[in-house]
Protein backbone atom coordinates (compact mmCIF):
# COMPACT_ATOMS: atom_id res chain seq x y z
CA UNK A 1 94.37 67.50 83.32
CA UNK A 2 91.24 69.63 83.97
CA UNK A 3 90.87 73.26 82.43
CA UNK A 4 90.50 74.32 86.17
CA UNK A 5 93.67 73.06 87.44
CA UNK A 6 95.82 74.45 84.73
CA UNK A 7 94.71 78.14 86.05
CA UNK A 8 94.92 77.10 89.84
CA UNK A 9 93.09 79.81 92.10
CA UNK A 10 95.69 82.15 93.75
CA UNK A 11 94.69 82.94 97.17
CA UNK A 12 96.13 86.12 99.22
CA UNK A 13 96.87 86.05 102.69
CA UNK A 14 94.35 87.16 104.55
CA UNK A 15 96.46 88.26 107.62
CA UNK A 16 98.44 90.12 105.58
CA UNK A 17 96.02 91.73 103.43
CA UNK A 18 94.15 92.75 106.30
CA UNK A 19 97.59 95.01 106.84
CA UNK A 20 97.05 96.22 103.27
CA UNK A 21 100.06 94.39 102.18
CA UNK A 22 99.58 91.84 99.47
CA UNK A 23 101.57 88.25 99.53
CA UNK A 24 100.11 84.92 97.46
CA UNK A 25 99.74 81.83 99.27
CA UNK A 26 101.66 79.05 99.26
CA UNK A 27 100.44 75.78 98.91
CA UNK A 28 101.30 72.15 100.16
CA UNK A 29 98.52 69.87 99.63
CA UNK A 30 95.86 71.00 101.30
CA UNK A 31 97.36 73.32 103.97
CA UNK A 32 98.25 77.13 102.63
CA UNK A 33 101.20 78.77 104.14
CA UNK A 34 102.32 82.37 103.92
CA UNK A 35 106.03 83.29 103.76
CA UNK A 36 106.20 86.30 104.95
CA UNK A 37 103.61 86.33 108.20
CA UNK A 38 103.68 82.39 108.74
CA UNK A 39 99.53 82.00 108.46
CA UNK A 40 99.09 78.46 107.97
CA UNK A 41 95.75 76.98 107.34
CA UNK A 42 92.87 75.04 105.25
CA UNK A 43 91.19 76.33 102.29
CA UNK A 44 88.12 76.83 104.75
CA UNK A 45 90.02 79.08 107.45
CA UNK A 46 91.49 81.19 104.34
CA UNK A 47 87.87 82.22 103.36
CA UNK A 48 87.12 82.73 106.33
CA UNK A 49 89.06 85.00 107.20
CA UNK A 50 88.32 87.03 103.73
CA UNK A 51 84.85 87.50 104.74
CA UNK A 52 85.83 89.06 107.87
CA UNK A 53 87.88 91.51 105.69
CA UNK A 54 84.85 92.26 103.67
CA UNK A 55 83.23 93.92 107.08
CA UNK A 56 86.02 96.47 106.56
CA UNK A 57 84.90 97.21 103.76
CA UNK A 58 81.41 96.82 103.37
CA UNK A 59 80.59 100.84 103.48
CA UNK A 60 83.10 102.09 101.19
CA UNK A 61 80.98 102.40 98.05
CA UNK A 62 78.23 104.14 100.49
CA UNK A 63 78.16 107.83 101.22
CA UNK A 64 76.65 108.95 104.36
CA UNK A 65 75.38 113.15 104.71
CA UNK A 66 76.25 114.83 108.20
CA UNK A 67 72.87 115.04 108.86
CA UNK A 68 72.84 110.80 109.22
CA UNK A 69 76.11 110.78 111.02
CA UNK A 70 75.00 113.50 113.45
CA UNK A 71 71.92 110.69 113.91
CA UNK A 72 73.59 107.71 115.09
CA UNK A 73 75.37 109.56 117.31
């Protein structure tokens, strides 16, 4: 057995982390399920999706001055 697959990757829903609410994945073989919003999908859509999320994000550590919001207005 590989070190990697003793320590599988846990993988969070994305549709319900996007709702702030935080649920592991379930896996059979290669599909990922969720049991409490019934997301199913590949490895692939489950990324994704996460780097949608990280648009909602993406400005959080960044602090804007009235003067700039008054700007892009």
């Amino acid at each position: 057995m590989a070190a990697h697959e003793k320590n599988p990757v846990k993988h969070r829903c994305p549709v319900c982390f996007g709702r702030e609410t935080d649920v592991v994945l379930c896996q059979q073989g290669r599909t990922y399920y969720c049991v409490k919003c019934s997301f199913r999908g590949t490895r692939e859509d489950v990324v994704g999706m996460y780097a949608d999320l990280q648009k909602k994000f993406r400005w959080m550590l960044t602090r804007f001055t009235m003067e700039e919001q008054r700007d892009k207005l």
